[in-house]
PDB file of N, CA and C in Angstrom:
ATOM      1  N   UNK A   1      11.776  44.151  34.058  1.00  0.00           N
ATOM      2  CA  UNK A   1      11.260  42.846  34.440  1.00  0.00           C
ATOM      3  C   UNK A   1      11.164  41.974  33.182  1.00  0.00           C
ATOM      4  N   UNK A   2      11.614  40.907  32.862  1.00  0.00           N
ATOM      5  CA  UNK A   2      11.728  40.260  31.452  1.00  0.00           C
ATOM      6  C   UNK A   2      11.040  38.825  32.479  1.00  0.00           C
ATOM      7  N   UNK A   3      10.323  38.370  31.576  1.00  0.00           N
ATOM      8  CA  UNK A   3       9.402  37.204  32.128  1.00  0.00           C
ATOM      9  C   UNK A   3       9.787  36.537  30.936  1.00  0.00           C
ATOM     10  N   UNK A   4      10.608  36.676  30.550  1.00  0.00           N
ATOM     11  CA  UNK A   4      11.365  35.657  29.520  1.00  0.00           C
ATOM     12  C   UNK A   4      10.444  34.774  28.347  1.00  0.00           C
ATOM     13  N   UNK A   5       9.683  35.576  27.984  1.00  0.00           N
ATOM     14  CA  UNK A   5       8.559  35.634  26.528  1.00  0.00           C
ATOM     15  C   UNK A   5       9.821  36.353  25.305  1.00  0.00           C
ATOM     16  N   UNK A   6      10.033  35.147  24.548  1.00  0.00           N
ATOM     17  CA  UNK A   6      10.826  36.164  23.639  1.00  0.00           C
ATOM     18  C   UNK A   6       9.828  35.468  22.409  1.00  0.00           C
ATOM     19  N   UNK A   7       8.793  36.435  21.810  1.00  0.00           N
ATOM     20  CA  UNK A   7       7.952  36.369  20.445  1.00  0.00           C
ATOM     21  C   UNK A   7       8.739  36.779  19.715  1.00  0.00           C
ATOM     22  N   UNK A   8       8.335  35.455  18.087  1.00  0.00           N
ATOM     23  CA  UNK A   8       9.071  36.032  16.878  1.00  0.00           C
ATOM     24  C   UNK A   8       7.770  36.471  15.960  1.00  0.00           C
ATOM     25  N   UNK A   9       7.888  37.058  14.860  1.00  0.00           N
ATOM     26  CA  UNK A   9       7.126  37.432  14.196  1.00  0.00           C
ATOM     27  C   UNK A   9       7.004  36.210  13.240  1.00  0.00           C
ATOM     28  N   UNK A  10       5.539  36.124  12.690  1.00  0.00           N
ATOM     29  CA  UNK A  10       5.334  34.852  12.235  1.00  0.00           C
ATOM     30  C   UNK A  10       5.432  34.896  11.006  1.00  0.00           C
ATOM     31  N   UNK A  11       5.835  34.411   9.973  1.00  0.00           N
ATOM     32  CA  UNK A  11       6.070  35.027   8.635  1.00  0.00           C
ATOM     33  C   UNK A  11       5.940  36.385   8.079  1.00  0.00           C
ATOM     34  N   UNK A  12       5.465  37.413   7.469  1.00  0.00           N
ATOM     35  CA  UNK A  12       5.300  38.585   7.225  1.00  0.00           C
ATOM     36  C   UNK A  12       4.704  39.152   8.393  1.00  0.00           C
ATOM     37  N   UNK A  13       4.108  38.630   9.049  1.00  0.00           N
ATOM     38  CA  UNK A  13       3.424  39.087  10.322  1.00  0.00           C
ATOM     39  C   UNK A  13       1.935  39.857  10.071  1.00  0.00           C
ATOM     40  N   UNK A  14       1.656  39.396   8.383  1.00  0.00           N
ATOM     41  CA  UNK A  14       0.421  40.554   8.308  1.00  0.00           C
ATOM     42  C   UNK A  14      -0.577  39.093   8.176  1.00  0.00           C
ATOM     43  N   UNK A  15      -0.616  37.850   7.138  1.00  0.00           N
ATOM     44  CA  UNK A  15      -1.137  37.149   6.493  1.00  0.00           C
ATOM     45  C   UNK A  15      -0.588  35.762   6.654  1.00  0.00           C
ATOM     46  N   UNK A  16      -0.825  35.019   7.721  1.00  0.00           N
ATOM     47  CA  UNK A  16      -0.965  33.903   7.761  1.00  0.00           C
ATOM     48  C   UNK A  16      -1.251  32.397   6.517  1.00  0.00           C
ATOM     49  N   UNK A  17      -0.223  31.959   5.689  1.00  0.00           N
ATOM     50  CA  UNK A  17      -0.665  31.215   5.031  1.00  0.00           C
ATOM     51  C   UNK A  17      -1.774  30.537   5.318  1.00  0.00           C
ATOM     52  N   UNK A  18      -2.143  30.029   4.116  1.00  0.00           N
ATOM     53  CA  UNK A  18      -3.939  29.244   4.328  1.00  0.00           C
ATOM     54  C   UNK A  18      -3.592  27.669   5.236  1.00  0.00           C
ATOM     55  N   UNK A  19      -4.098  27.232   6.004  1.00  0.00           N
ATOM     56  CA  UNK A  19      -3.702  25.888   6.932  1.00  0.00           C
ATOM     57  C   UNK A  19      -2.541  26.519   7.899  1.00  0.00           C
ATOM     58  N   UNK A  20      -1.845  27.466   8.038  1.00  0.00           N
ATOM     59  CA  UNK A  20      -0.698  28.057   8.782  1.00  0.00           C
ATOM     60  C   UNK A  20      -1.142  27.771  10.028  1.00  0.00           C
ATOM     61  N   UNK A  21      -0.265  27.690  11.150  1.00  0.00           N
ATOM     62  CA  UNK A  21      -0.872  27.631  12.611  1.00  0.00           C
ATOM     63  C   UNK A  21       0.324  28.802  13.410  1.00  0.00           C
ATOM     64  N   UNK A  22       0.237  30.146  14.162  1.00  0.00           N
ATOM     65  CA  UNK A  22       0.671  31.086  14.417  1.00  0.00           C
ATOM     66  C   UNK A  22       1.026  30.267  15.860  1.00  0.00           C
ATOM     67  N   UNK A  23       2.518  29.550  15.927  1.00  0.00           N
ATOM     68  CA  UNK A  23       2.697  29.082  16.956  1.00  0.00           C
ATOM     69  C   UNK A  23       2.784  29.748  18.308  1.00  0.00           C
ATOM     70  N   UNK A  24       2.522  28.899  19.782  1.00  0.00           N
ATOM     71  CA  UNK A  24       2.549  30.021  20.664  1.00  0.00           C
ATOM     72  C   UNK A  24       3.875  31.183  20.804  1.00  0.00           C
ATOM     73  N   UNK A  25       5.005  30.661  20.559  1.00  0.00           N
ATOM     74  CA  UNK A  25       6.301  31.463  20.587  1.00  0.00           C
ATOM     75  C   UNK A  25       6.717  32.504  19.108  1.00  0.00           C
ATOM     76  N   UNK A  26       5.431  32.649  18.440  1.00  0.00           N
ATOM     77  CA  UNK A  26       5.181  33.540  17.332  1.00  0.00           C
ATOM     78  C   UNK A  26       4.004  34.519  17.501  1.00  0.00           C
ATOM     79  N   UNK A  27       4.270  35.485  16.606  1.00  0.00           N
ATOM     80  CA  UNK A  27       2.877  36.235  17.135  1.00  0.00           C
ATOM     81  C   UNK A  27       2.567  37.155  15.773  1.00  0.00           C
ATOM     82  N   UNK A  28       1.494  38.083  15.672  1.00  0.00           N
ATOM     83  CA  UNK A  28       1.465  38.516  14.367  1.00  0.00           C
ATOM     84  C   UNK A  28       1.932  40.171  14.505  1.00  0.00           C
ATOM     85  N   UNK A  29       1.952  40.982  13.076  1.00  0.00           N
ATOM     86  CA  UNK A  29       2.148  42.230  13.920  1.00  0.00           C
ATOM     87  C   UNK A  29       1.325  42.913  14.470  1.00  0.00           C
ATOM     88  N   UNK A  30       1.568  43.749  15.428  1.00  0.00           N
ATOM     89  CA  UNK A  30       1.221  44.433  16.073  1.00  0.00           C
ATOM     90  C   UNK A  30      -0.346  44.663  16.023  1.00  0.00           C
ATOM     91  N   UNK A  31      -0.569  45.591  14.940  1.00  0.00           N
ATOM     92  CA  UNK A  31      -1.759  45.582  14.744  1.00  0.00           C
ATOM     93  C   UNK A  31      -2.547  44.864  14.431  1.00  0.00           C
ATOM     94  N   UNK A  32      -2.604  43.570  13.999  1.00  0.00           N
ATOM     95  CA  UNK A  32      -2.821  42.420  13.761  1.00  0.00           C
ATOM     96  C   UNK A  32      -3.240  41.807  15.370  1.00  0.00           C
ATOM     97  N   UNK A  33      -2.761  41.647  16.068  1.00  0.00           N
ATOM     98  CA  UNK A  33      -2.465  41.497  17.146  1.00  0.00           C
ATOM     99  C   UNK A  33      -3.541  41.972  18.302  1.00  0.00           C
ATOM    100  N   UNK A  34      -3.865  43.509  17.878  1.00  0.00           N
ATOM    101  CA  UNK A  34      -4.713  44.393  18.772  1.00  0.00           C
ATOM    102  C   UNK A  34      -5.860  43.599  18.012  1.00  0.00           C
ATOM    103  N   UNK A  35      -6.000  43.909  17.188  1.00  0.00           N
ATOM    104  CA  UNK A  35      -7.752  43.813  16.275  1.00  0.00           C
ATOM    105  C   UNK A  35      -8.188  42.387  16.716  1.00  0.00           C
ATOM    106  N   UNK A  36      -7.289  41.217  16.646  1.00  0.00           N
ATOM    107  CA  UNK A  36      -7.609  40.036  17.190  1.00  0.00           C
ATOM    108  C   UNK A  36      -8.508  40.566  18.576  1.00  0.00           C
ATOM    109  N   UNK A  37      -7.314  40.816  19.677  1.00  0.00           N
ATOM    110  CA  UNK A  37      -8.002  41.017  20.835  1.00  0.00           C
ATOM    111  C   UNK A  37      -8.730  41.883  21.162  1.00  0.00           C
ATOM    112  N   UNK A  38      -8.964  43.015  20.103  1.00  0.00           N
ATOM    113  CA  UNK A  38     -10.195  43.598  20.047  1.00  0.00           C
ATOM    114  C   UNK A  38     -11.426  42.855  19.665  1.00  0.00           C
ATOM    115  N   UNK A  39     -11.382  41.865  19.171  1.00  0.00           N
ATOM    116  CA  UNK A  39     -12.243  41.112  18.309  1.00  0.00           C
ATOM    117  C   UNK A  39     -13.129  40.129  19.706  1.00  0.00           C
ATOM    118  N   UNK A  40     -11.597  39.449  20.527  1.00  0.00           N
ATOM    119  CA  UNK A  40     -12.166  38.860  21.228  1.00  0.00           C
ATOM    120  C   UNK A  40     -12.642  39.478  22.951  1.00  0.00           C
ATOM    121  N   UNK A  41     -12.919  40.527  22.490  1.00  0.00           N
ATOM    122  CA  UNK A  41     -13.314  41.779  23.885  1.00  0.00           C
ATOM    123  C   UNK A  41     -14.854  41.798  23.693  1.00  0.00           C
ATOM    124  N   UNK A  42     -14.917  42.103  22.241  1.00  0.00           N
ATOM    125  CA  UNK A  42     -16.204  41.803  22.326  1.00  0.00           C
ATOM    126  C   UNK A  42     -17.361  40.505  21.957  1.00  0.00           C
ATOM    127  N   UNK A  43     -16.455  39.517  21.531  1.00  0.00           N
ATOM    128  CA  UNK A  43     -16.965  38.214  21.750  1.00  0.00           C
ATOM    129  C   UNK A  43     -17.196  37.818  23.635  1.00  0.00           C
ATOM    130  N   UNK A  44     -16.520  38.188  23.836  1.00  0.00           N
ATOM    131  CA  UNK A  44     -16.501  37.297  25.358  1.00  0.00           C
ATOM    132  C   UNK A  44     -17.463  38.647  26.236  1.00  0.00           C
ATOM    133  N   UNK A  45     -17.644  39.745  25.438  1.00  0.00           N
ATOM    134  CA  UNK A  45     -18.740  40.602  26.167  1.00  0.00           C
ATOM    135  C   UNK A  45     -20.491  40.198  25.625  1.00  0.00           C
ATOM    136  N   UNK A  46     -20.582  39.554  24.659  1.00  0.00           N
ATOM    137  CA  UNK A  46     -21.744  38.969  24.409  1.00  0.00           C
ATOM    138  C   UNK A  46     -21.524  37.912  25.020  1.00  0.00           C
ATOM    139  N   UNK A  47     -21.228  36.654  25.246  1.00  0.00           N
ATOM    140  CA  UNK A  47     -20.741  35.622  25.694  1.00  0.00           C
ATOM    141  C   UNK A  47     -21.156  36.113  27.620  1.00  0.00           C
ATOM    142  N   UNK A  48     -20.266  36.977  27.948  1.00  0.00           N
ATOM    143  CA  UNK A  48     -20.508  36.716  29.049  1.00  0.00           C
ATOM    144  C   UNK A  48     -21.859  37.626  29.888  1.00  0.00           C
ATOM    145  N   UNK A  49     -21.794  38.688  29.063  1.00  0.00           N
ATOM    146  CA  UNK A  49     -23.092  39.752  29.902  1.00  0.00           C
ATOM    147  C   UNK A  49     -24.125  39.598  29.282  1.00  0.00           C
ATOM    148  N   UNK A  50     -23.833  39.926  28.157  1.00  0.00           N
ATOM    149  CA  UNK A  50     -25.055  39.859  27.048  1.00  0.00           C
ATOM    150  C   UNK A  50     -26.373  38.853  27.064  1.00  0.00           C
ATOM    151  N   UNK A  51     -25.836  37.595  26.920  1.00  0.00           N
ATOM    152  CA  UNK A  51     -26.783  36.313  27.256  1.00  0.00           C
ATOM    153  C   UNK A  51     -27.145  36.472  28.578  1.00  0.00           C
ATOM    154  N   UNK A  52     -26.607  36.077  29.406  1.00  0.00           N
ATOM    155  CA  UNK A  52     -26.742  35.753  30.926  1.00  0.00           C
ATOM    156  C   UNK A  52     -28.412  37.208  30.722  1.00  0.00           C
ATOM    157  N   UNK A  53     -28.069  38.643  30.775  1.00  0.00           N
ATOM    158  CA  UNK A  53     -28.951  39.590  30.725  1.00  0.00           C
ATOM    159  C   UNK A  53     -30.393  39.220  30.114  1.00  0.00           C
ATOM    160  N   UNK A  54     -30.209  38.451  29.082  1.00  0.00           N
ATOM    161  CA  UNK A  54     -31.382  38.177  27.919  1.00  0.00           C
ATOM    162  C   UNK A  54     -32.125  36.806  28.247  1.00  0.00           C
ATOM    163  N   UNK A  55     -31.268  35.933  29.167  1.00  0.00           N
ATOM    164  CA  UNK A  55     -31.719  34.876  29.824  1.00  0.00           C
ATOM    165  C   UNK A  55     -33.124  35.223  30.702  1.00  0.00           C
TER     166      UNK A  55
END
């Protein structure tokens, strides 16, 4: 199934120049990649359970 996403790697793919913007049709590597959205798993789990609970 190809949903026709073809990502390039964004410069080295580790380190984003300083002011750089990681366009949407770029992406970083891999692991780079996870840790972000690991990052934002648990932002949006304080965000969404966390408060609401403590409210």
């Amino acid at each position: 199934m190809d949903l026709g996403v073809r990502w390039k790697l964004h410069g080295d793919g580790r380190t984003p120049a300083p002011g750089a913007v990681v366009r949407p049709d770029e992406r970083l590597s891999w692991p780079r990649t996870a840790g972000l959205g690991a990052q934002h798993v648990v932002a949006m789990f304080g965000a969404s359970f966390a408060a609401p609970v403590n409210a």
